[in-house]
Protein backbone atom coordinates (compact mmCIF):
# COMPACT_ATOMS: atom_id res chain seq x y z
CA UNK A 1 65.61 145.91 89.82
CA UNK A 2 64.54 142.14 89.66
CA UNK A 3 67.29 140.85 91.67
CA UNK A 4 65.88 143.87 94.99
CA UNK A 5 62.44 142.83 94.17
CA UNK A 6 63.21 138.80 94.11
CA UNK A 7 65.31 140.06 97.89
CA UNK A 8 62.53 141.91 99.17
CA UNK A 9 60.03 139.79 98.24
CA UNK A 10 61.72 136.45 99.80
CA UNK A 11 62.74 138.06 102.60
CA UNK A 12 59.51 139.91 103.57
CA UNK A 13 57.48 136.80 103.09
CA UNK A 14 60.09 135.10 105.03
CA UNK A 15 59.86 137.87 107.87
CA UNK A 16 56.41 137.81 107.85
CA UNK A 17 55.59 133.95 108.34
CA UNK A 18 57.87 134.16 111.12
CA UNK A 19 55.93 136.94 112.99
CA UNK A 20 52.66 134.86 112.55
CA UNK A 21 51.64 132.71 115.37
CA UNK A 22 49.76 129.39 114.58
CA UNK A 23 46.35 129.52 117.21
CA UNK A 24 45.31 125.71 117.92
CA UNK A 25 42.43 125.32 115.57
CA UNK A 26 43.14 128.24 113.40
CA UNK A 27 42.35 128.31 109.54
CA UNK A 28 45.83 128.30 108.94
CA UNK A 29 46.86 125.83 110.71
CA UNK A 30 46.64 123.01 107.23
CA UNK A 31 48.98 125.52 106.32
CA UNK A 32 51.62 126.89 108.08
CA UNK A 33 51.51 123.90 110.46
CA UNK A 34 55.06 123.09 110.22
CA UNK A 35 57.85 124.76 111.97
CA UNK A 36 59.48 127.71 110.53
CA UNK A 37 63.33 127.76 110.27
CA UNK A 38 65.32 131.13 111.24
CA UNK A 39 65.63 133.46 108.72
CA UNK A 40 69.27 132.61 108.18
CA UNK A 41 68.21 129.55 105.88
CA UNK A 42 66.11 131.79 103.96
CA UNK A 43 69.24 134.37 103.56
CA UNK A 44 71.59 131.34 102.57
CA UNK A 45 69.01 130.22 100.03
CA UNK A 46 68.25 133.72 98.47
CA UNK A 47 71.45 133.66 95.94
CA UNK A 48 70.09 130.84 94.50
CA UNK A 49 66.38 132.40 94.30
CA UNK A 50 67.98 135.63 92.41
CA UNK A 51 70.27 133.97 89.94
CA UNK A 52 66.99 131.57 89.12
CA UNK A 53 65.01 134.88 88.57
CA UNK A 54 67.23 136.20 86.37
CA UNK A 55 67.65 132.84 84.52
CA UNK A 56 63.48 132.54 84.31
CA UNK A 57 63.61 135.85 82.79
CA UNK A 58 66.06 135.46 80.55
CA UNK A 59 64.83 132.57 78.92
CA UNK A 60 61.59 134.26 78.64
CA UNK A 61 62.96 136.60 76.86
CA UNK A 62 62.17 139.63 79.73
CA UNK A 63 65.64 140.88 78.88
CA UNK A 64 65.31 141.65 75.12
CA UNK A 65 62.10 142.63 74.14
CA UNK A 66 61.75 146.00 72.11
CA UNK A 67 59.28 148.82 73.89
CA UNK A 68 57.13 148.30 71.25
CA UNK A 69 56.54 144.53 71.40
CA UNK A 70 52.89 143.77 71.59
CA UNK A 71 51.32 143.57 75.55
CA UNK A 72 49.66 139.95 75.01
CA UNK A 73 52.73 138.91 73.87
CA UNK A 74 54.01 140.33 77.01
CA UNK A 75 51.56 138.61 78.99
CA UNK A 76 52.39 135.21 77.32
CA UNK A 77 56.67 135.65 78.39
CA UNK A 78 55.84 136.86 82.02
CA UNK A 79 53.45 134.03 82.52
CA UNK A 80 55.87 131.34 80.91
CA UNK A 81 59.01 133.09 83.06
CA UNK A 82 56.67 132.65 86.18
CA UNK A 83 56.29 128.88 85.17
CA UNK A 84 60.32 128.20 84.90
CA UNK A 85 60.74 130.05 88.04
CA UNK A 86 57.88 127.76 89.97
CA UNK A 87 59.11 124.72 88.92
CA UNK A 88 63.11 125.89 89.76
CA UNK A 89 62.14 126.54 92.77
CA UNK A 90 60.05 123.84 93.78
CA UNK A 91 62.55 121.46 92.37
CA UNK A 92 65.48 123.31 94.66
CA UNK A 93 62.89 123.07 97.88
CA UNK A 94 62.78 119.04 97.16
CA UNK A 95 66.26 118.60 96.26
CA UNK A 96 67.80 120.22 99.00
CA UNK A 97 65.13 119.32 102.39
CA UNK A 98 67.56 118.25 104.40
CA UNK A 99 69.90 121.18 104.21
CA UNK A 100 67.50 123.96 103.70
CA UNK A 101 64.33 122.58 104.49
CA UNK A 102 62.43 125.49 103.04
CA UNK A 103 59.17 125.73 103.92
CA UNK A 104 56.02 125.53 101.53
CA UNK A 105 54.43 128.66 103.93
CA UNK A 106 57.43 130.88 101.93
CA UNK A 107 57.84 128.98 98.22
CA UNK A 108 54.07 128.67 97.54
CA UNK A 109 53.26 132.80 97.78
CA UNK A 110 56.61 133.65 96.52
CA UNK A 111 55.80 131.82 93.50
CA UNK A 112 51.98 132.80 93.45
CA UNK A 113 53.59 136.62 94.01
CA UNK A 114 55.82 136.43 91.18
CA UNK A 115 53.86 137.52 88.33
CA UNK A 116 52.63 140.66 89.95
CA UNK A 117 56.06 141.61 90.60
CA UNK A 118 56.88 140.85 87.25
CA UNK A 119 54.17 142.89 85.83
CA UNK A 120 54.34 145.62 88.23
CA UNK A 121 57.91 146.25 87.50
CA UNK A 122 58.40 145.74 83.37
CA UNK A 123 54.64 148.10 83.71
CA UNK A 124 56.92 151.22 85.87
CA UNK A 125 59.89 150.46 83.02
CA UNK A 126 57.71 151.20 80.39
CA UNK A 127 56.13 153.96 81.92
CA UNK A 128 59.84 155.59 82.21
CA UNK A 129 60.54 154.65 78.77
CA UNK A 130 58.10 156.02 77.27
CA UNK A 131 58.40 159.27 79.14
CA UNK A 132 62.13 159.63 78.40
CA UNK A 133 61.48 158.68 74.77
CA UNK A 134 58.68 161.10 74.70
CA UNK A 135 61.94 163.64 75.72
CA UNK A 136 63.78 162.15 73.28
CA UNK A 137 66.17 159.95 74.95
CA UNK A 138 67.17 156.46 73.97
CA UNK A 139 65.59 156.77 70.52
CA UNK A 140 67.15 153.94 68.03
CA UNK A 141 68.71 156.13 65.63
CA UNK A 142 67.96 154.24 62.66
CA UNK A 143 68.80 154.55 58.45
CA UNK A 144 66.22 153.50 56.02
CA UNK A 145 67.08 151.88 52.98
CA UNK A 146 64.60 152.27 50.09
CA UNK A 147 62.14 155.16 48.51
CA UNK A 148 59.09 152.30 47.08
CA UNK A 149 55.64 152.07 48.57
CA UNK A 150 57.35 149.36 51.18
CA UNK A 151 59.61 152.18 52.35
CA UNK A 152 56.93 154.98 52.69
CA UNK A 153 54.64 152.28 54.74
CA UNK A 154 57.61 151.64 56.80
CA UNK A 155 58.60 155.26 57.12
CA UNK A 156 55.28 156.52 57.92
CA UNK A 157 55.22 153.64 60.51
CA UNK A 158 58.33 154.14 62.34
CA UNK A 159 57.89 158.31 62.48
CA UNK A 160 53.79 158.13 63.49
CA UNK A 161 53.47 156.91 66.84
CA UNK A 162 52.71 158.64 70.10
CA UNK A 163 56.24 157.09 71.01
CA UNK A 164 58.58 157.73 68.70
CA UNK A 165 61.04 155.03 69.30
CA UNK A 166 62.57 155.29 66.09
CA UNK A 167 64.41 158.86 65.18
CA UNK A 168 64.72 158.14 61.33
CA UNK A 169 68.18 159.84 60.46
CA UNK A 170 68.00 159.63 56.62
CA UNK A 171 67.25 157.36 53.77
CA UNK A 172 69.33 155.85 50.81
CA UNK A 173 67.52 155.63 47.52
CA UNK A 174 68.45 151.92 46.61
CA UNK A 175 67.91 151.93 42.69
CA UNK A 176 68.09 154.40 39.96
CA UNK A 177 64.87 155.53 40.08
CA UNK A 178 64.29 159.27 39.27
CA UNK A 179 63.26 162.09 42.31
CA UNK A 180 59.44 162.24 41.05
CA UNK A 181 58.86 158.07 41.82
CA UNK A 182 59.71 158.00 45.39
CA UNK A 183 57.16 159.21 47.90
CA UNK A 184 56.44 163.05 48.39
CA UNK A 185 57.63 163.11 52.05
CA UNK A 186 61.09 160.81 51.43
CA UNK A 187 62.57 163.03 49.07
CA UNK A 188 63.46 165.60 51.73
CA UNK A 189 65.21 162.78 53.64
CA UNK A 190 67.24 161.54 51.27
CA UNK A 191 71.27 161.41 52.04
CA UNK A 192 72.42 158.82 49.04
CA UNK A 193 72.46 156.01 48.00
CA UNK A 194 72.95 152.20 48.61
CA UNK A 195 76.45 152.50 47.96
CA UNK A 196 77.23 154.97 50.49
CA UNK A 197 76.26 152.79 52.82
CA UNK A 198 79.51 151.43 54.61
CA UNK A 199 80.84 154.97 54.05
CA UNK A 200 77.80 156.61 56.25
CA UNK A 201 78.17 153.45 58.80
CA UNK A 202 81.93 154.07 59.64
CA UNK A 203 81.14 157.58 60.08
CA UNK A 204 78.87 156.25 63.39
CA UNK A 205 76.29 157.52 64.62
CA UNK A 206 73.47 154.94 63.35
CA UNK A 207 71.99 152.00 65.75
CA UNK A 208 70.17 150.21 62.80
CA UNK A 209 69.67 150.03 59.74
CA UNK A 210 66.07 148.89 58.22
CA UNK A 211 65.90 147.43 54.43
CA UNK A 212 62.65 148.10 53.00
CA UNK A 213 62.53 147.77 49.10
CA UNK A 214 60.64 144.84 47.44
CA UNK A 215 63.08 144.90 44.34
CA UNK A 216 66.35 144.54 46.65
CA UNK A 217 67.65 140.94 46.23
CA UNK A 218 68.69 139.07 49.70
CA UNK A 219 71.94 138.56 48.47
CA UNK A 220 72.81 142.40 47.58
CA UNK A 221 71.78 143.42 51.06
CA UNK A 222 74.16 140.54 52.90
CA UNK A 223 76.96 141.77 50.64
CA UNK A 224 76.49 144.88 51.91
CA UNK A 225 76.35 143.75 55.84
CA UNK A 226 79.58 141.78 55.37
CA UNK A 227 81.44 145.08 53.91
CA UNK A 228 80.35 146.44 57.73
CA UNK A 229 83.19 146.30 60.04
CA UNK A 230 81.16 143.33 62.21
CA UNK A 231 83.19 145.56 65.25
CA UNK A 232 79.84 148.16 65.53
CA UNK A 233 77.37 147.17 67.41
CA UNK A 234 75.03 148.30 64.35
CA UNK A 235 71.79 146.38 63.94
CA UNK A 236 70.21 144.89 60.39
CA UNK A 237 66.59 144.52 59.45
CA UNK A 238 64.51 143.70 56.31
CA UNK A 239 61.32 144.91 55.74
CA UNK A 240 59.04 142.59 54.58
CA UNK A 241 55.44 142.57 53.48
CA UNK A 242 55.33 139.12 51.73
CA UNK A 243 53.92 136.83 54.77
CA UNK A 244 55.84 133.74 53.02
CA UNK A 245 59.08 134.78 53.67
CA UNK A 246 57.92 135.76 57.01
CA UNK A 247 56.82 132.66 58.11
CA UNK A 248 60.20 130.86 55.94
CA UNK A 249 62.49 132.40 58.55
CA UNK A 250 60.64 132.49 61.79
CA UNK A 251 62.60 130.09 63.43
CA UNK A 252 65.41 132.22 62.60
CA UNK A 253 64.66 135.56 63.89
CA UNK A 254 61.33 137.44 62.98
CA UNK A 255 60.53 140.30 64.80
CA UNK A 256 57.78 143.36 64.49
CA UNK A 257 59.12 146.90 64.58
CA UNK A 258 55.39 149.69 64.97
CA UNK A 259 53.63 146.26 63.04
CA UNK A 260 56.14 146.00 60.51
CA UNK A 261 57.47 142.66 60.09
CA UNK A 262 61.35 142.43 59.95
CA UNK A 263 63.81 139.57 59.57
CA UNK A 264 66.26 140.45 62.72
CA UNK A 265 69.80 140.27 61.33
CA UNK A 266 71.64 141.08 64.40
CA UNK A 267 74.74 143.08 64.57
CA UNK A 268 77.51 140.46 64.48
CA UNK A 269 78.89 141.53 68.17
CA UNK A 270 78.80 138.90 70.75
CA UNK A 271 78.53 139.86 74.44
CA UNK A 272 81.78 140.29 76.92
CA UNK A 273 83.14 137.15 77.60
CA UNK A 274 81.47 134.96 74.82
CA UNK A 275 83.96 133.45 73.68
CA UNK A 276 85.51 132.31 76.39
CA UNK A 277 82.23 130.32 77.44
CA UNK A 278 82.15 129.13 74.09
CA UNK A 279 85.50 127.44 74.64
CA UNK A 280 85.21 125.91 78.17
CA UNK A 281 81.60 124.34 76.51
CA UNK A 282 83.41 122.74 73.64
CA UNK A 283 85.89 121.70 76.00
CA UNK A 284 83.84 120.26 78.62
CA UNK A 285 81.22 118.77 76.25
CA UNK A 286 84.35 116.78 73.99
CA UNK A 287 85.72 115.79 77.26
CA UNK A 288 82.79 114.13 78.68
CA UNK A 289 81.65 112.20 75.36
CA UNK A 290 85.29 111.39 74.14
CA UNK A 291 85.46 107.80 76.08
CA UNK A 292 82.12 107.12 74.19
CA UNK A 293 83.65 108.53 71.06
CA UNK A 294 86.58 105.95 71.56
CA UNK A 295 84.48 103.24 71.83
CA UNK A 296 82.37 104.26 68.61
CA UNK A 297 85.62 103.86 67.15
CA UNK A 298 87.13 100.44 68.14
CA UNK A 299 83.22 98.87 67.24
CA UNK A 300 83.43 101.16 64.03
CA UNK A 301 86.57 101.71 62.60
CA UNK A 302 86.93 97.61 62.12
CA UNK A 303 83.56 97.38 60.10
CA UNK A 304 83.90 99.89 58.00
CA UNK A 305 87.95 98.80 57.08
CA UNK A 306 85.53 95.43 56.38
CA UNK A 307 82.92 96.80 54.20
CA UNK A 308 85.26 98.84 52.32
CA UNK A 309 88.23 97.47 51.80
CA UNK A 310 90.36 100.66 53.37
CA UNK A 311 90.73 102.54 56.48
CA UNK A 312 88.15 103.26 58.89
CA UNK A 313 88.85 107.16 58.76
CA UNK A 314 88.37 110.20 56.53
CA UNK A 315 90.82 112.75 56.24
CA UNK A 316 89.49 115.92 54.48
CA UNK A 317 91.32 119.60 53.86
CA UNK A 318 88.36 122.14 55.12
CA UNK A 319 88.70 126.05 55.86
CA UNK A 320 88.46 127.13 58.94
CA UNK A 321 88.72 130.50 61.12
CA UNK A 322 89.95 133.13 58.81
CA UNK A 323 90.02 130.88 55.79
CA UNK A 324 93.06 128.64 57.74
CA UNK A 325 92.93 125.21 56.63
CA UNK A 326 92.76 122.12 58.62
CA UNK A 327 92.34 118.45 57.92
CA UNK A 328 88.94 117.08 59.25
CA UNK A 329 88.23 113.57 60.36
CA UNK A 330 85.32 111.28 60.19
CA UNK A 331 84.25 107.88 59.81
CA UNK A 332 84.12 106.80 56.25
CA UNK A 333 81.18 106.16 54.64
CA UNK A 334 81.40 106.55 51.01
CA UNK A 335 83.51 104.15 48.24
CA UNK A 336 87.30 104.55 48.13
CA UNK A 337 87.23 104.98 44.54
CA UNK A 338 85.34 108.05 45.08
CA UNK A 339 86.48 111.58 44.55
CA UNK A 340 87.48 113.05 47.64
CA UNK A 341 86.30 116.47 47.15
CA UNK A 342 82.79 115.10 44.99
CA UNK A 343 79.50 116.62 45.81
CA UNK A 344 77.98 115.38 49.10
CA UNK A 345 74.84 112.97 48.64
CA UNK A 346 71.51 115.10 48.16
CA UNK A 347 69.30 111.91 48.92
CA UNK A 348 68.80 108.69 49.87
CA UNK A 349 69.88 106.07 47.26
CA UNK A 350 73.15 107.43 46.32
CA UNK A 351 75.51 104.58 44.66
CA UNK A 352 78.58 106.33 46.33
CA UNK A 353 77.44 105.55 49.78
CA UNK A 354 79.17 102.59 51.45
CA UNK A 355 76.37 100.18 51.04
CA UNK A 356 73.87 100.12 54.96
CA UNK A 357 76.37 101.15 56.92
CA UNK A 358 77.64 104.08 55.60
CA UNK A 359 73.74 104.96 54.69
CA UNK A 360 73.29 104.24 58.29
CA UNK A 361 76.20 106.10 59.92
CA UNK A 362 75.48 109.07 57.77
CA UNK A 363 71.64 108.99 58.56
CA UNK A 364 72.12 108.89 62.12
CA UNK A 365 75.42 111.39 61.68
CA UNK A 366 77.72 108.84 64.03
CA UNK A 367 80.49 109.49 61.18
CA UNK A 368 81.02 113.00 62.39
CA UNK A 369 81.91 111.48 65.91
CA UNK A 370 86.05 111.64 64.99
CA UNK A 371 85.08 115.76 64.83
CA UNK A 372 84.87 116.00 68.41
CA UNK A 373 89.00 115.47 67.88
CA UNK A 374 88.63 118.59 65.83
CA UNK A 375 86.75 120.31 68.58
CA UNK A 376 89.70 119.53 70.84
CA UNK A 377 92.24 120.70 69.16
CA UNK A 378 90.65 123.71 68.55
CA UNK A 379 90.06 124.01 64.88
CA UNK A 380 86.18 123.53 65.22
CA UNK A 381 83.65 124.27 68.23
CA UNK A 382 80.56 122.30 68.73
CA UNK A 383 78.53 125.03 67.17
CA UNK A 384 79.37 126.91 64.35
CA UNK A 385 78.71 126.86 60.22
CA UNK A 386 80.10 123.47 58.77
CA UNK A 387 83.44 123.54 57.25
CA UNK A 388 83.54 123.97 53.48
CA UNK A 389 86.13 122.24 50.95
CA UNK A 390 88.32 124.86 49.80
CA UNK A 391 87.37 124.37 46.33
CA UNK A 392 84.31 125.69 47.33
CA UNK A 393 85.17 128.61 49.61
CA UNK A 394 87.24 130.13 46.44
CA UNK A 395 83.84 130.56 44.51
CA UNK A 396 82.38 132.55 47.91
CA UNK A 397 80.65 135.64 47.41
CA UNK A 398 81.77 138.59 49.89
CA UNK A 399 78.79 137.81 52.06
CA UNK A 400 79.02 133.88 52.11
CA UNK A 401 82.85 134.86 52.79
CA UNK A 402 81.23 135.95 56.29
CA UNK A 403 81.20 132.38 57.18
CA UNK A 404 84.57 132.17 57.78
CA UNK A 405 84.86 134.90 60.89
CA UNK A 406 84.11 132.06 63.16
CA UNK A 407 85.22 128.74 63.77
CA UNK A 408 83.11 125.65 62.02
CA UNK A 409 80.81 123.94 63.84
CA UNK A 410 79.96 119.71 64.66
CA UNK A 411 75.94 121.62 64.49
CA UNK A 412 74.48 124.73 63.58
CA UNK A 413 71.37 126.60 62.85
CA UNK A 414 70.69 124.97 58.85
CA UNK A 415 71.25 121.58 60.63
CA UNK A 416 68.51 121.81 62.99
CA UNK A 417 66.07 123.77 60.97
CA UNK A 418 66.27 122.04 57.27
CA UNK A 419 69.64 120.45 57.12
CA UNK A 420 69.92 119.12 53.43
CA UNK A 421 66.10 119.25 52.65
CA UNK A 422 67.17 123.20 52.49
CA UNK A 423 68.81 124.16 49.11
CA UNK A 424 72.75 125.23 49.52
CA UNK A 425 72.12 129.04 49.59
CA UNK A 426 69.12 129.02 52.30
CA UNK A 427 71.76 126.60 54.04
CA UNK A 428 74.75 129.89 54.01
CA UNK A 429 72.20 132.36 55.19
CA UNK A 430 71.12 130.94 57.72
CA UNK A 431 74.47 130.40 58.57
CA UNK A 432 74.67 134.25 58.13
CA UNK A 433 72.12 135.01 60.53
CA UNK A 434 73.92 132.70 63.13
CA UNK A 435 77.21 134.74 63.14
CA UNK A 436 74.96 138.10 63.34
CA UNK A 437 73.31 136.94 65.98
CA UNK A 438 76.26 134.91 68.42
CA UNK A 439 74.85 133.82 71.96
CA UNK A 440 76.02 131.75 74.71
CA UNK A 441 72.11 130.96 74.96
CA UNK A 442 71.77 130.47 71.21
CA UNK A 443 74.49 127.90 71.05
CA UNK A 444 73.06 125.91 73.98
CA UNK A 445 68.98 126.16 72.03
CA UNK A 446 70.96 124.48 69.06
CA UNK A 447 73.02 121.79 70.93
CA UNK A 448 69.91 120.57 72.81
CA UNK A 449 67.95 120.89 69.65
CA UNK A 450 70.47 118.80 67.70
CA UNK A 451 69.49 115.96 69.77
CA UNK A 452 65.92 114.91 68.43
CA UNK A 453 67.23 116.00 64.73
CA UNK A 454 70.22 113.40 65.01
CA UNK A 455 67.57 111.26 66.85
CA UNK A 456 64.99 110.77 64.33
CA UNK A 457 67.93 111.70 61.21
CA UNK A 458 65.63 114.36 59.93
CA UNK A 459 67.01 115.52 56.81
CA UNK A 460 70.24 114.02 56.37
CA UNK A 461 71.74 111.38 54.17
């Protein structure tokens, strides 16, 4: 739909300036004053004005809102998608004058035009949503977990709007409690319990699965996700009423669900093609910074075999992909009569450190330049969780286990959002939420938002 209304719309402002005569003296003459090119130019530029719709929208995040997300919240992504359309297209016009020459008679209402369109057209989708939904198509069939008071608010919640989005298919009674505790209307929707739950996912039929119990511990419920064959495109939520931990993992994924607010676990199933765009990034990135890597590492590697007495490089064993093990490299900064596999520094000050430069090299996190070798041989990406000693990985929970589905990462989401200010187990689940939540787009928000972090070395040492 947006990529015939961008066509239309370009084209029949296009057509139309070129039907309108310019009278000597006119109004319009400040204008439209300027000669109009045939409408082939505008044809040969319209590929470029689709994609960059879709991309605006995209970004703006047109494509993945819920039916229920708020209207002024709406308002706020269509307005900020018109923005990063404008100034696309404006930039485009400039860059490109003497090929296409496009005239300011077609950009300026085409861009002024593009919020209505917007508007008009996510306005009719709704309006056929809710209709089907009213029919009961499309409804998210989804499993509750819990029978507390947090349940029956978000029971009574999800089943009590005009548009009921959400078919509730059953709920699992998460504790031990006896029948006369829960609610009076969950009883009759009871299928089990908490244990069950892999069972009742492999038997399909669920879209999502909401956790709402207050006494449920974090770590219980991720244990549970990572017994989920991460094949089913199956999506996790928790309930939460406590606004702390609402506004603790907002930059990780909070969402609303009929003015509930849930922490968005994803479903752990990346789009078609992901990971092949994953690849040709780390490949392309690593390619273009290795001659700055290699000179990093004739200024470096000399200093540091200075200061310390021994080589410039660190070889480490870390687990990778499916628990394999590789040997990682970075610049050394700690003291060779260190223990290899020793704690990393939690602060500043730390007597292991190799004196200001290896404070300085970890600070500004130049000693994981070497990695980008790593990255090119294919035993790390650029994004990913950080690889983990193997001492370490043996004492993994089943959960924290889920860190090694995917390859280890130079940067990820704990190392842009705390990095070690965070303590070790906020560090793994955020982690978690990363490899429930895999993106082309994701990976690209953390690489450019690794820069300022390494920048201004916010939280490492």
């Amino acid at each position: 739909m947006d990529a015939m209304i961008a066509s239309c719309l370009w084209m029949g402002i296009a057509y139309l300036r070129s039907r309108v005569s310019v009278h000597e003296g006119g109004w319009l003459d400040a204008f439209i004053a300027s000669s109009f090119n045939e409408l082939s130019i505008y044809q040969a530029a319209l590929p470029f004005v689709v994609v960059w719709w879709w991309i605006s929208n995209a970004l703006s995040n047109l494509y993945t809102r819920p039916l229920e997300i708020a209207p002024l919240q709406q308002g706020k992504d269509l307005v900020w998608a018109s923005w990063i359309f404008a100034t696309g297209l404006f930039s485009f016009s400039y860059l490109t004058k003497e090929t296409f020459d496009l005239g300011r008679s077609i950009v300026i209402p085409f861009c002024a035009l593009n919020p209505v369109a917007l508007f008009i057209s996510r306005a009719f989708v709704r309006s056929v949503e809710i209709q089907l939904r009213k029919r009961g198509y499309g409804r998210v069939r989804t499993l509750l977990v819990g029978t507390g008071a947090l349940a029956d608010r978000t029971w009574e919640r999800l089943t009590s709007r005009t548009v009921r989005e959400h078919q509730i298919v059953g709920v699992l009674r998460s504790k031990k409690e006896s029948e006369n505790e829960a609610p009076e209307h969950i009883p009759r929707h009871l299928i089990g319990s908490l244990a069950q739950l892999p069972e009742i996912l492999a038997v399909g039929g669920i879209d999502q699965v909401v956790f709402a119990d207050e006494g449920l511990q974090q770590a219980d419920v991720l244990d549970l996700i990572a017994r989920h064959n991460p094949g089913e495109d199956v999506k996790f939520r928790i309930a939460c009423d406590d606004m702390a931990t609402v506004i603790v993992n907002r930059s990780a994924g909070v969402e609303e669900i009929d003015g509930v607010p849930v922490i968005n676990l994803g479903s752990a199933h990346p789009h078609t093609g992901y990971q092949f765009l994953k690849r040709g990034l780390d490949l392309t990135v690593a390619i273009l910074l290795t001659p700055f890597a290699l000179v990093a590492c004739l200024i470096l590697i000399p200093l540091i075999r200075l200061k310390s007495k021994d080589t410039g490089l660190f070889w480490q064993k870390r687990v990778g992909l499916n628990g394999k093990e590789f040997w990682m490299v970075k610049f050394r900064t700690m003291r060779p009569d260190t223990d290899e596999y020793d704690v990393a520094p939690s602060g500043p000050g730390d007597p292991r450190v190799l004196g200001w430069l290896g404070a300085w090299l970890r600070k500004t996190s130049l000693d994981e330049i070497p990695q980008l070798f790593n990255v090119l041989k294919g035993d790390m990406a650029l994004v990913g969780p950080r690889p983990e000693m193997p001492n370490l990985v043996k004492e993994y929970t089943p959960w924290q286990r889920r860190r090694l589905l995917v390859k280890p990462g130079l940067t990820g989401l704990w190392q842009i959002l705390g990095r070690k200010n965070l303590p070790m187990h906020s560090n793994l689940e955020y982690d978690f939420y990363y490899i429930q939540n895999q993106s082309f787009l994701l990976d690209l928000v953390i690489l450019i938002r690794t820069i300022p972090v390494v920048l201004f070395g916010k939280g490492a040492y």
